[in-house]
Protein backbone atom coordinates (compact mmCIF):
# COMPACT_ATOMS: atom_id res chain seq x y z
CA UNK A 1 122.73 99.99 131.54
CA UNK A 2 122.27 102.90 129.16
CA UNK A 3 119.24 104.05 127.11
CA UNK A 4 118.57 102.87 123.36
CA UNK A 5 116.70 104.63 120.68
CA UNK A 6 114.35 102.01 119.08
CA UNK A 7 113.11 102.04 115.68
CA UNK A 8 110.55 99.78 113.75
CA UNK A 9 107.77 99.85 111.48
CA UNK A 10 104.65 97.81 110.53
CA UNK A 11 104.45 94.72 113.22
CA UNK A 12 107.93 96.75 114.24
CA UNK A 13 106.24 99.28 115.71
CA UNK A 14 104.55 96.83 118.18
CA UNK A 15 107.42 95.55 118.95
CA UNK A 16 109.09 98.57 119.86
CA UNK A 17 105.70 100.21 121.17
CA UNK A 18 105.17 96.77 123.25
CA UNK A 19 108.96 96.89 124.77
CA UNK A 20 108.90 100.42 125.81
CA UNK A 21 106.01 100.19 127.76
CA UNK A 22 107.28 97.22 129.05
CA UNK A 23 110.67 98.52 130.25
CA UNK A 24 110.16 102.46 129.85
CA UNK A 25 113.73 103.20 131.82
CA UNK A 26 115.49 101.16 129.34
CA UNK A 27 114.10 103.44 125.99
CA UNK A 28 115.53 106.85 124.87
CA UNK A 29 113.36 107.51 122.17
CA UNK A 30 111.24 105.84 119.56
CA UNK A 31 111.06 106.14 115.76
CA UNK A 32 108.05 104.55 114.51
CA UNK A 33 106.80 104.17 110.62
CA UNK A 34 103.50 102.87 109.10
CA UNK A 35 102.15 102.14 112.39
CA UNK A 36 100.35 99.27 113.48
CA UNK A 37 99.12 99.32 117.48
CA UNK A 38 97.71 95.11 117.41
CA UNK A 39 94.19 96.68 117.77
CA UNK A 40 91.62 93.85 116.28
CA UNK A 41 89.44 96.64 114.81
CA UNK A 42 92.67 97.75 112.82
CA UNK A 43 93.43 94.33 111.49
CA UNK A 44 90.29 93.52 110.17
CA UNK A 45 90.16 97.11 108.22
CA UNK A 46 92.17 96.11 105.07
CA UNK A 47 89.07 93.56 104.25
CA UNK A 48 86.61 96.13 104.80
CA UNK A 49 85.07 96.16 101.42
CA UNK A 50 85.85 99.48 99.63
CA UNK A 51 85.29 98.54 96.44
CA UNK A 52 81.72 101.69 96.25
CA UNK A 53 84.39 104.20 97.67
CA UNK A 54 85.65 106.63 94.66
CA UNK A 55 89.16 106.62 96.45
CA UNK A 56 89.94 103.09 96.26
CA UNK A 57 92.08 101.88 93.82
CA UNK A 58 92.22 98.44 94.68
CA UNK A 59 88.95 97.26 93.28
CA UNK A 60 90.03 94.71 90.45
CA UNK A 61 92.82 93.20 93.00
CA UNK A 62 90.03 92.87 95.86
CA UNK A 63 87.61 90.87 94.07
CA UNK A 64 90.16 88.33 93.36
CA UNK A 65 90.99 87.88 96.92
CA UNK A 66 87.19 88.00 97.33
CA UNK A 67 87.12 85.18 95.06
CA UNK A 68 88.38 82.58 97.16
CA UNK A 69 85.91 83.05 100.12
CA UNK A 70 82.21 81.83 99.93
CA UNK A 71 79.82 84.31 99.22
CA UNK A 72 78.27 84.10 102.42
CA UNK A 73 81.07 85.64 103.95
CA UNK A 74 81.79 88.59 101.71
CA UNK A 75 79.96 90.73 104.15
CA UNK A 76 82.14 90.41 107.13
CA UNK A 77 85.81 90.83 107.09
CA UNK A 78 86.13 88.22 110.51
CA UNK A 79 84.77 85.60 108.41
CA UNK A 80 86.92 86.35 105.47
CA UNK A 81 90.24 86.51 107.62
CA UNK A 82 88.62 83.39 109.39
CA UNK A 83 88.19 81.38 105.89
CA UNK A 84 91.67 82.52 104.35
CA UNK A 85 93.39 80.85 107.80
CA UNK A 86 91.59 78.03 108.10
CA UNK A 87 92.78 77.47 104.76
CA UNK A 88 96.06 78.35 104.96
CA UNK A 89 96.50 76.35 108.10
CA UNK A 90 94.53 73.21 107.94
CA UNK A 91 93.36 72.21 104.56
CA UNK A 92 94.86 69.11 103.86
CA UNK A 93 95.73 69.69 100.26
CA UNK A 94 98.74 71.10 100.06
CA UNK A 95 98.71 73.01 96.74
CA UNK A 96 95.33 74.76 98.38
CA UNK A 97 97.17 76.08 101.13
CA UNK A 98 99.93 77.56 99.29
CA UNK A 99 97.47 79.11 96.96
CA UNK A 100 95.76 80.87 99.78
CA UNK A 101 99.50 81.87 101.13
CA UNK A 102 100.05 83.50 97.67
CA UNK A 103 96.44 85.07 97.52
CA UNK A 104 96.81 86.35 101.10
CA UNK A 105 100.21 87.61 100.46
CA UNK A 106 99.60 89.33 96.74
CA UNK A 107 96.71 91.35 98.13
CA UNK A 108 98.55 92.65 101.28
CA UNK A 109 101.70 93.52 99.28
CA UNK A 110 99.03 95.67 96.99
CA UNK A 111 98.14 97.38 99.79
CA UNK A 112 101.23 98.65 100.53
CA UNK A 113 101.52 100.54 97.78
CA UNK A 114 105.40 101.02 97.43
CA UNK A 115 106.49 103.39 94.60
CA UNK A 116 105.89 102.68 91.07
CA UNK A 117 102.93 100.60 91.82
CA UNK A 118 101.30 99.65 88.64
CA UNK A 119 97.43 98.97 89.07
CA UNK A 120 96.50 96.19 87.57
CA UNK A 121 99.47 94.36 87.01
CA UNK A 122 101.91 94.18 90.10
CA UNK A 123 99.24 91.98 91.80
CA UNK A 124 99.52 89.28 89.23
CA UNK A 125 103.29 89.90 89.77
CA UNK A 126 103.29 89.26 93.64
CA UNK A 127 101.05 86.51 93.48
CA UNK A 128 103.28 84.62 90.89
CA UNK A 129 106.40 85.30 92.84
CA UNK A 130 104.62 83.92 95.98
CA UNK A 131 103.49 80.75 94.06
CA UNK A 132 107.09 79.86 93.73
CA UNK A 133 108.79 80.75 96.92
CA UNK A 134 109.45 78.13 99.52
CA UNK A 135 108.71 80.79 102.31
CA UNK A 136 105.25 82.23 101.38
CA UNK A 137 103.26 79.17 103.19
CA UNK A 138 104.96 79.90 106.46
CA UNK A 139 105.20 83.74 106.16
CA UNK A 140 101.37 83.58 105.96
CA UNK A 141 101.06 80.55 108.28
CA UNK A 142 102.78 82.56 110.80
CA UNK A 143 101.09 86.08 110.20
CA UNK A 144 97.58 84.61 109.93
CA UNK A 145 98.53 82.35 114.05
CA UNK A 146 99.08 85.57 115.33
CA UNK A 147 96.05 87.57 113.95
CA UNK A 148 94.15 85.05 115.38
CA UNK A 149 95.54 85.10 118.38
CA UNK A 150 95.41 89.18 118.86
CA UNK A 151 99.04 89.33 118.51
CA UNK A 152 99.43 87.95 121.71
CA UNK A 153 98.82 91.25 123.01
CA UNK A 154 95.42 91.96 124.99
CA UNK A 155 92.62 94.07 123.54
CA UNK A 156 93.81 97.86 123.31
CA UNK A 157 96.79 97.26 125.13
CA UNK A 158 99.18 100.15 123.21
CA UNK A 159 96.50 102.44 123.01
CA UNK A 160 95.94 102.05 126.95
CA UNK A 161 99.19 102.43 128.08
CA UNK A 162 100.91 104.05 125.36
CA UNK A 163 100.41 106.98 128.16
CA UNK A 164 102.93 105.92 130.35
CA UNK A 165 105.79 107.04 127.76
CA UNK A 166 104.36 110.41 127.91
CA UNK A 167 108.04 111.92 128.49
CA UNK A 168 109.40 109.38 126.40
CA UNK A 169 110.04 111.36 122.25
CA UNK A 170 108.39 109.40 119.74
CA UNK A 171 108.34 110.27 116.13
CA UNK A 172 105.42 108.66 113.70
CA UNK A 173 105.96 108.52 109.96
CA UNK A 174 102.99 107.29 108.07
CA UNK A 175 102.64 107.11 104.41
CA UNK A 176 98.92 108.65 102.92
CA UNK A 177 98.77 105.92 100.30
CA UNK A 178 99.25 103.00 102.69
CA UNK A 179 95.61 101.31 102.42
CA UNK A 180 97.26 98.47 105.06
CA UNK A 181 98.56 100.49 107.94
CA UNK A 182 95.68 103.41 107.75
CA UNK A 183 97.48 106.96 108.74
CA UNK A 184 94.34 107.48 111.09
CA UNK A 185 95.71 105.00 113.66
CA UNK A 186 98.76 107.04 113.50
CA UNK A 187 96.85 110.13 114.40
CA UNK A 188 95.17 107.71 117.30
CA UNK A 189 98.63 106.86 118.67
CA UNK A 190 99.70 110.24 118.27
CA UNK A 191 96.83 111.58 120.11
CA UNK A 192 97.29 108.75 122.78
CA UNK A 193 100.90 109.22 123.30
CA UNK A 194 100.09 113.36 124.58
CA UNK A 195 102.58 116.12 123.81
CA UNK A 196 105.71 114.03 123.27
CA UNK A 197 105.07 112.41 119.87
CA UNK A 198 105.31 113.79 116.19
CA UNK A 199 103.11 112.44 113.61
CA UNK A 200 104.73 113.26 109.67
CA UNK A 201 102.10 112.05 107.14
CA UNK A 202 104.26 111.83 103.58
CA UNK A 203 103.10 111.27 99.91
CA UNK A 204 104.10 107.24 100.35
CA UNK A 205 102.70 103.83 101.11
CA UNK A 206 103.48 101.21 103.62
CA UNK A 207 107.36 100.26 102.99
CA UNK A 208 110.35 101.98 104.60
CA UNK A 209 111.44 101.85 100.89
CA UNK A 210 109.59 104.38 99.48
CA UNK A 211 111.44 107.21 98.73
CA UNK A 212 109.89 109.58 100.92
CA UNK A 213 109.00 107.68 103.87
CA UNK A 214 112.85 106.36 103.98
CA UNK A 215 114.17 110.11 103.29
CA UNK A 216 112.12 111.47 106.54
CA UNK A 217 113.18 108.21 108.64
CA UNK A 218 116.80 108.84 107.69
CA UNK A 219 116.57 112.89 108.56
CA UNK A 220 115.07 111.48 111.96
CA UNK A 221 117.54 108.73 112.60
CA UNK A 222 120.09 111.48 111.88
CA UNK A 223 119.13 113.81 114.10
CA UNK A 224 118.97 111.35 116.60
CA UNK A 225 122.89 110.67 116.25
C-alpha cells in the first residue's frame, strides 16, 4: 500500500499525530494546525484564570463561565472542568444540562478567536446559537467523556513518542491569538519531533478559517501536491 499525507487540526492533530506513530510506514508527511498533543496539563490551561494578566482579553466572557461553578472551585481549573461535566452529563434536569452545553461551548468558541471577533458581544452570540441547537448537548457530552477520560490516550503519549517520526516531515501552523490551543505546545511538539518539523506561528486564532492560518495551510497542502 502507498504512503498518505495526513492533515488535521485541533483534536485532528491527535488523530493524525496518534495514527502516525501508530503505523509510521503507512504516513508520508503530516500537516498539522492549532495543535493539540491530549496532554492533561494542556487541557486544563484554557480555565487557568487569566483574568490579572494585561494580555487577556477574555475577562468579561470568563467570569460568566465562572459563574456557573461554586466559588469553592474557582481556584482550580480540575474542579471547574469536573463541575461543568458532571453537569452536563448527569444532572437530571434537562434544561440545566443544556445550559451548561451552551456555557461550555460559548466560552471555548471565544477562545478561538476566529477573525472579526467582537469582544463583548460574539459570546452572547455563541451562547444563544448553542441554546437552540439540537447538537450542542451531545457535542459537549461527548468532548467533556473524553477529557475525562485523557482522550483515551495515556499520559504524554505524543510527546513521548512523537520521536519515532523523526524522518517523517511535519509542518505546524499555529495561530498567536488562539487562547485554546496555546502556540507554546506547538513549539513543545516542534521541539519533540527533532529536525524534521516546521513550526509557522501566524497573526490568527484557533480555526482553519481564519484567513491566514487557511492561506499558509493551503501554500503547504500545495506544495505537497
Amino acid at each position: 500500500r502507498g504512503k498518505v499525507n495526513i492533515a488535521g487540526g485541533s483534536w485532528g492533530t491527535t488523530l493524525a499525530l496518534a495514527y502516525a506513530i501508530e503505523h509510521p510506514d503507512h504516513v508520508k508527511e503530516l500537516t498539522l494546525w492549532s495543535a493539540f498533543l491530549g496532554e492533561k496539563e494542556e487541557f486544563l490551561a484554557w480555565l487557568v484564570d487569566r483574568s490579572n494578566n494585561p494580555t487577556f482579553k477574555y475577562k468579561r466572557d470568563w467570569q460568566r463561565f465562572l459563574s456557573l461553578v461554586p466559588k469553592e472551585k474557582h481556584g482550580s481549573p480540575a474542579e471547574i472542568y469536573n463541575h461543568y461535566q458532571s453537569m452536563i452529563t448527569m444532572n437530571d434536569d434537562p434544561s440545566v444540562q443544556l445550559r451548561y452545553a451552551a456555557m461550555y461551548y460559548a466560552y471555548e468558541e471565544v477562545l478561538c478567536e476566529p477573525d472579526g471577533y467582537e469582544y463583548e458581544k460574539d459570546f452572547d452570540r455563541y451562547y444563544d446559537e448553542a441554546m437552540k441547537s439540537q447538537k450542542t448537548l451531545a457535542y459537549s457530552r461527548i468532548l467533556t467523556t473524553f477529557a475525562r477520560n485523557n482522550f483515551y490516550l495515556p499520559e504524554h503519549h505524543i510527546l513521548e513518542n512523537v520521536s519515532k517520526l523523526k524522518d517523517l516531515p511535519c509542518t505546524i501552523v499555529s495561530g498567536k491569538r488562539d487562547a485554546l490551543t496555546l502556540t507554546k505546545y506547538a513549539m513543545k511538539l516542534k521541539g519533540a519531533y527533532g529536525k524534521h518539523a516546521t513550526l509557522y506561528v501566524e497573526d490568527a486564532g484557533h480555526l482553519r478559517s481564519d484567513e491566514k492560518l487557511k492561506a499558509r495551510i493551503q501554500k503547504v497542502t500545495e506544495e505537497l501536491t
